[in-house]
C-alpha atoms as a PDB file:
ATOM      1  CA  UNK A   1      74.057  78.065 138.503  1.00  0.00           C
ATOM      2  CA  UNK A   2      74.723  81.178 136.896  1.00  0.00           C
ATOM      3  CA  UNK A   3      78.292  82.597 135.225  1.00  0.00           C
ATOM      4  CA  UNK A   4      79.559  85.794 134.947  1.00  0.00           C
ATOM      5  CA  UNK A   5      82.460  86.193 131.935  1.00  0.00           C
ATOM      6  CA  UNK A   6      84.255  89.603 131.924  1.00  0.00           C
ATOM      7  CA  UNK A   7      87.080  91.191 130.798  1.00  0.00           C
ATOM      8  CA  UNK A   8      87.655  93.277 133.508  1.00  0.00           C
ATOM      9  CA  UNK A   9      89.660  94.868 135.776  1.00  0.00           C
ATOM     10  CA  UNK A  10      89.466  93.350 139.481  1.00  0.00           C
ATOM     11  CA  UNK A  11      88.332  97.460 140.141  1.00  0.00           C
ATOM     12  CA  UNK A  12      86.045  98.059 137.281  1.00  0.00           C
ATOM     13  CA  UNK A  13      84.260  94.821 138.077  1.00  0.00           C
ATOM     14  CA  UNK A  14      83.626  95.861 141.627  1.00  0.00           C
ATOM     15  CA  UNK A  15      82.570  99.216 140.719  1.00  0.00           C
ATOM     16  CA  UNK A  16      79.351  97.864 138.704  1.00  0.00           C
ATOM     17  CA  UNK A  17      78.195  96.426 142.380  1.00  0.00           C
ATOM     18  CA  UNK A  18      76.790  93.383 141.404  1.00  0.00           C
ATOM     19  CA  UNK A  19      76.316  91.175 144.132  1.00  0.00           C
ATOM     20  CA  UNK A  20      76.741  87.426 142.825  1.00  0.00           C
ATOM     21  CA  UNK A  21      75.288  84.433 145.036  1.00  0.00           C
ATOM     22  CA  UNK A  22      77.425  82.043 145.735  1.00  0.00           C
ATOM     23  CA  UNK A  23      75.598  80.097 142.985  1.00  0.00           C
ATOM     24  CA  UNK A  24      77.665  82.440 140.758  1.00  0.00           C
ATOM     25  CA  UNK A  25      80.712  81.392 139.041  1.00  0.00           C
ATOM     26  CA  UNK A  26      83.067  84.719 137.621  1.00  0.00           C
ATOM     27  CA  UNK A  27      85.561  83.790 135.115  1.00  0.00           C
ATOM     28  CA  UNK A  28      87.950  86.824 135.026  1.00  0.00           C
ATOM     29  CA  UNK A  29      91.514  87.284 133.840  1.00  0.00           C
ATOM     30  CA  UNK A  30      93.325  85.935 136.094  1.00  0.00           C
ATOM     31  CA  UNK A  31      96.718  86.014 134.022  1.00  0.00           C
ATOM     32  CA  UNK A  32      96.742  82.261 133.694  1.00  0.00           C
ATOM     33  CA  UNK A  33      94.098  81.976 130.559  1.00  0.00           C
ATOM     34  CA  UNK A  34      96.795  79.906 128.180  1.00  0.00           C
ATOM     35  CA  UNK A  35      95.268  80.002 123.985  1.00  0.00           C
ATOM     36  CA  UNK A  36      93.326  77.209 122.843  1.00  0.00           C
ATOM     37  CA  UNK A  37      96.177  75.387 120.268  1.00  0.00           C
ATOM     38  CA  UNK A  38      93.001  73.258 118.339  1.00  0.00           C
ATOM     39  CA  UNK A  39      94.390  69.564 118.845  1.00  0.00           C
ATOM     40  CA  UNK A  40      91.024  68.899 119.581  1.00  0.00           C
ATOM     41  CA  UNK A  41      92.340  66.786 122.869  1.00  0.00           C
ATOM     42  CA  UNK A  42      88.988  68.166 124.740  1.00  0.00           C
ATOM     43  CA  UNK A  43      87.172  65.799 121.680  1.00  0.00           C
ATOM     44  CA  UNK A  44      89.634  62.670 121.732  1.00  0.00           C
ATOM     45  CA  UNK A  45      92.073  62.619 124.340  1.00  0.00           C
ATOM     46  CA  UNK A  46      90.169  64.028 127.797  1.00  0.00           C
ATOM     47  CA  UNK A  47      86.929  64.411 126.448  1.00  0.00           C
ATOM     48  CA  UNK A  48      84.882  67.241 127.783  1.00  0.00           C
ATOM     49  CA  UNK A  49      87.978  68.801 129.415  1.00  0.00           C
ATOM     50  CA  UNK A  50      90.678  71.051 127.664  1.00  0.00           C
ATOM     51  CA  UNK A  51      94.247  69.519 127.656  1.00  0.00           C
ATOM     52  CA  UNK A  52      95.713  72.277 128.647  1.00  0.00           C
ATOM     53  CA  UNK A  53      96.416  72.379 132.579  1.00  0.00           C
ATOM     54  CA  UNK A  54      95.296  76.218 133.888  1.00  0.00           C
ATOM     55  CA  UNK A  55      92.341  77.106 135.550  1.00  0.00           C
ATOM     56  CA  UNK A  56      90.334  77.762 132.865  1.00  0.00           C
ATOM     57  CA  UNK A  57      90.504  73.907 130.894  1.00  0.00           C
ATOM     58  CA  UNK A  58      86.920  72.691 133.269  1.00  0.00           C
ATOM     59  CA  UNK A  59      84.877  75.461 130.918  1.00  0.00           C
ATOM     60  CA  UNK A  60      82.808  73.135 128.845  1.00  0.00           C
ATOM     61  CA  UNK A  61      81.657  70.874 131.908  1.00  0.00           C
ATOM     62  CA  UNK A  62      81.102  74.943 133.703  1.00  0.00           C
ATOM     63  CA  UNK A  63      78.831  75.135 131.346  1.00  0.00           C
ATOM     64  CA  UNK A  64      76.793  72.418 131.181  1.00  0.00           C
ATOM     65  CA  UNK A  65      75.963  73.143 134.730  1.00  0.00           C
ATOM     66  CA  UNK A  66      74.687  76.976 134.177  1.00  0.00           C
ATOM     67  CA  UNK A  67      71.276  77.654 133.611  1.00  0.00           C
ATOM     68  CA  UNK A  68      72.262  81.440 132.935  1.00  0.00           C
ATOM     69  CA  UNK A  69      75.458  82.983 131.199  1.00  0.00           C
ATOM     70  CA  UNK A  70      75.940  86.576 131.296  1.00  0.00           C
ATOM     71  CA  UNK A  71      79.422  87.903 129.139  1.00  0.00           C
ATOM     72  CA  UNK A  72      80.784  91.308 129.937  1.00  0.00           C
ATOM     73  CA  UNK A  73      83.089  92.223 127.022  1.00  0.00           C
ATOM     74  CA  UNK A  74      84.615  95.210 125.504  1.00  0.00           C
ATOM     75  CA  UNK A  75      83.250  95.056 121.947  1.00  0.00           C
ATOM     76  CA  UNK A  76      86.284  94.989 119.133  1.00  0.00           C
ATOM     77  CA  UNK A  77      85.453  95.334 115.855  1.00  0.00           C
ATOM     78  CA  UNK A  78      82.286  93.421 116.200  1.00  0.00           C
ATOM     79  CA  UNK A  79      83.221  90.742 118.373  1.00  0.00           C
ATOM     80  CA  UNK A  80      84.142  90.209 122.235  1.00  0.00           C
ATOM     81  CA  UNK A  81      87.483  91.170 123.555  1.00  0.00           C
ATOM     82  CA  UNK A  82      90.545  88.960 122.990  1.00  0.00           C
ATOM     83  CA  UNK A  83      90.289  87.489 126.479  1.00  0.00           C
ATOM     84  CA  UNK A  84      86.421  86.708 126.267  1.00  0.00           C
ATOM     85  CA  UNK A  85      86.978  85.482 122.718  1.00  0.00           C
ATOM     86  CA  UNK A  86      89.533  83.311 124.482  1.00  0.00           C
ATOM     87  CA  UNK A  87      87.572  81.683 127.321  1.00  0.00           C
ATOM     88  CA  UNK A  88      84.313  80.799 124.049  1.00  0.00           C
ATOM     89  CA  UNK A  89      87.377  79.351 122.464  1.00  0.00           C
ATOM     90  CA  UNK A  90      88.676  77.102 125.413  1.00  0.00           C
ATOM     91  CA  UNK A  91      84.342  75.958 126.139  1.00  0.00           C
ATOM     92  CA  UNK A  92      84.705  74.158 122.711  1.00  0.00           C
ATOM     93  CA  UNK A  93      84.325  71.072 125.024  1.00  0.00           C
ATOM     94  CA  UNK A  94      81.082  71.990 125.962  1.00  0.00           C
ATOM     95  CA  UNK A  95      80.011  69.884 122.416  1.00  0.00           C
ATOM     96  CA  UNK A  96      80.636  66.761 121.172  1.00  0.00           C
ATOM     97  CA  UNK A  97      82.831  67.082 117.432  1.00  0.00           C
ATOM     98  CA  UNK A  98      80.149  65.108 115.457  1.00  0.00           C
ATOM     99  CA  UNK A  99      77.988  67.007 113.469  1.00  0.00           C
ATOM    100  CA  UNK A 100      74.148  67.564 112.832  1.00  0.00           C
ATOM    101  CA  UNK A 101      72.044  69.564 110.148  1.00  0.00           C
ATOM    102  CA  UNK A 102      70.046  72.483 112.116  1.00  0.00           C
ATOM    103  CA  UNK A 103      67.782  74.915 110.290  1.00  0.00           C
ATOM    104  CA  UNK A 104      69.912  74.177 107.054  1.00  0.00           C
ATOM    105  CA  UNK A 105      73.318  74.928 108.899  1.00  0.00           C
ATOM    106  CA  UNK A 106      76.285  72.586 110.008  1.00  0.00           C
ATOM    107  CA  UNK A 107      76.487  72.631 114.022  1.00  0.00           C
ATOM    108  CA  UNK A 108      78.036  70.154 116.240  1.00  0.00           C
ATOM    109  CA  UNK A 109      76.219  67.943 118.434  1.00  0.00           C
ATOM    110  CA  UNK A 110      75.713  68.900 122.100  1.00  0.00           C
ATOM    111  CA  UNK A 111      77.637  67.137 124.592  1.00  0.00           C
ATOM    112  CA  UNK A 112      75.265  67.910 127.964  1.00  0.00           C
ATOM    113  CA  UNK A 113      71.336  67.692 128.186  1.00  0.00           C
ATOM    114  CA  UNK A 114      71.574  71.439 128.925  1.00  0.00           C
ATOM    115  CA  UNK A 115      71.381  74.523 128.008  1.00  0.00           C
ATOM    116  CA  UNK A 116      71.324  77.848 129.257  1.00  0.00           C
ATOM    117  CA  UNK A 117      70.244  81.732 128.981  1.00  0.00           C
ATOM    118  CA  UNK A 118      72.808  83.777 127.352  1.00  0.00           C
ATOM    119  CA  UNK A 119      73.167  87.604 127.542  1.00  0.00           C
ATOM    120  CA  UNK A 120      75.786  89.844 126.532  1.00  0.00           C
ATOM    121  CA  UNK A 121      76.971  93.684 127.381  1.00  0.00           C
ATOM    122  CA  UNK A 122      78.949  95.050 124.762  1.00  0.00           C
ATOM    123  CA  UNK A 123      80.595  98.088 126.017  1.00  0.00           C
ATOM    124  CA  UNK A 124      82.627 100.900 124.504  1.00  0.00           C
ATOM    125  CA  UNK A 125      82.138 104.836 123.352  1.00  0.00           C
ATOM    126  CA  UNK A 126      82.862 104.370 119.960  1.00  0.00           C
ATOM    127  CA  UNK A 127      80.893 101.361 118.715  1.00  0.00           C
ATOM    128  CA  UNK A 128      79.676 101.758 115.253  1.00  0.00           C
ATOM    129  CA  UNK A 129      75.885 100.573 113.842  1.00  0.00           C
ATOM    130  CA  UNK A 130      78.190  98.304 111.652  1.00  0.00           C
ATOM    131  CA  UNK A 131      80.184  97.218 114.730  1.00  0.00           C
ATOM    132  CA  UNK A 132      77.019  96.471 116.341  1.00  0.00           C
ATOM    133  CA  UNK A 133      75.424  94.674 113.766  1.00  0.00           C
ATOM    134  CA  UNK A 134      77.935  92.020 113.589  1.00  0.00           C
ATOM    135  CA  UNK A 135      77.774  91.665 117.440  1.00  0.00           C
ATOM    136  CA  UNK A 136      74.573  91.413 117.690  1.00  0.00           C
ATOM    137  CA  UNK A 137      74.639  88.461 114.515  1.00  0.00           C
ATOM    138  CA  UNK A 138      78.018  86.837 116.664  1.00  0.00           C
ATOM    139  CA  UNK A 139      75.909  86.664 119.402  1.00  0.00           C
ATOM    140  CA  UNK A 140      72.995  84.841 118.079  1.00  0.00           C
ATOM    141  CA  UNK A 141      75.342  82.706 116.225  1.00  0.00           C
ATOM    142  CA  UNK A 142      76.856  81.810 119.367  1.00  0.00           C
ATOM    143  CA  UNK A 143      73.531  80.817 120.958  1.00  0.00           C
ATOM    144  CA  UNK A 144      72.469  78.858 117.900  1.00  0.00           C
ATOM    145  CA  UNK A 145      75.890  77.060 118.162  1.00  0.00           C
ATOM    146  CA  UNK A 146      75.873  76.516 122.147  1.00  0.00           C
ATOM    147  CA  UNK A 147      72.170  75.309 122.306  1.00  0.00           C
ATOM    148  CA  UNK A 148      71.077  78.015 124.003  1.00  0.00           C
ATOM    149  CA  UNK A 149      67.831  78.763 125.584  1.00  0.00           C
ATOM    150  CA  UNK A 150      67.749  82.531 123.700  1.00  0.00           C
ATOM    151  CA  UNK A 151      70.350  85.546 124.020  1.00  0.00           C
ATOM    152  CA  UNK A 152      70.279  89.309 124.617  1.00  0.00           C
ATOM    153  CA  UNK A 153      72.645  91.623 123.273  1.00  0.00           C
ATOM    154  CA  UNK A 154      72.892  94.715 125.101  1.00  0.00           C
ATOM    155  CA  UNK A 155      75.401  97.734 124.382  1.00  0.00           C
ATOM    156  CA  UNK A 156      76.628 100.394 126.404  1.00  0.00           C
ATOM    157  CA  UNK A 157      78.928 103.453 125.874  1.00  0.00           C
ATOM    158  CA  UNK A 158      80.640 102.789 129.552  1.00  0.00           C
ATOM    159  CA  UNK A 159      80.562 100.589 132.386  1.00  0.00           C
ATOM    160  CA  UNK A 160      78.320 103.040 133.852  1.00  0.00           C
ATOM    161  CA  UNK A 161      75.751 101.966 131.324  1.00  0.00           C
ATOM    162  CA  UNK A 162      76.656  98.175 132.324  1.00  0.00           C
ATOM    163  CA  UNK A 163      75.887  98.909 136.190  1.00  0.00           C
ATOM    164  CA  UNK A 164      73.268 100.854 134.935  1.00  0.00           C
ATOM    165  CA  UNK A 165      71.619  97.608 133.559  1.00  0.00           C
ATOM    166  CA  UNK A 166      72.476  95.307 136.535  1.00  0.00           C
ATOM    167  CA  UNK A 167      70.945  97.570 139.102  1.00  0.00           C
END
């Protein structure tokens, strides 16, 4: 299975004319994302599902079942957009809360037997070097931290650039 994460308007994300299989899961604003409030209920309480009832609390099992994540984000200050940010935030599920040593740095366990690809389009016409930099280090961070099988970083002034890359 493959996933799709993207801040994006329902138009923008239909101009860049990807055509998902149905394999393809697209998590989108919807307007229901609610914040992750860090009880830690996903750990203790429900494990490996968010306590909080919308349609995005499932994320962690989504992504044990992905063997490819791509994240379309507006880049801010270095990072992913608030709502991207968000959705990493609410997949805290996706590992266990016991901890192991891993190349000399504290990481929590992995929850699934899994792992998957992860690539990410930065996009925006005023990204710095700096601002790119410290994407490019969340990024592999967030691989490390996810058991990933490797990442890609990719940034674009536009969306056009984004299509661009897709097609």
């Amino acid at each position: 299975m493959k996933m799709i994460i993207h801040d994006l308007s329902e138009t923008e994300f239909a101009g860049l004319n990807l055509k998902p299989d149905t394999e393809t899961v697209i998590i989108s604003d919807n307007g229901t994302i609610r914040n992750c409030i860090g009880c830690f209920g996903c750990w203790v309480k429900t494990p490996g599902k968010c306590v909080v009832k919308d349609d995005y609390r499932n994320m962690g099992e989504l992504l044990s079942k992905c063997d490819e994540v791509t994240v379309i984000s507006k880049c801010v200050y270095g990072s992913y957009s608030p709502f991207v940010r968000n959705v990493w935030d609410r997949s805290i599920s996706y590992l266990l809360p016991y901890f192991v040593t891993k190349s000399g740095e504290t990481h929590h366990k992995n929850r699934y037997a899994h792992s998957f690809a992860l690539t990410v389009h930065f996009y925006g016409n005023d990204i710095t070097e700096k601002e790119k930099k410290t994407a490019g280090q969340l990024v592999v961070a967030n691989s490390r931290n996810l058991y990933s099988t490797g990442n890609r970083v990719y940034f674009h002034k536009d969306l056009q650039g984004v299509k661009e890359e897709f097609n």
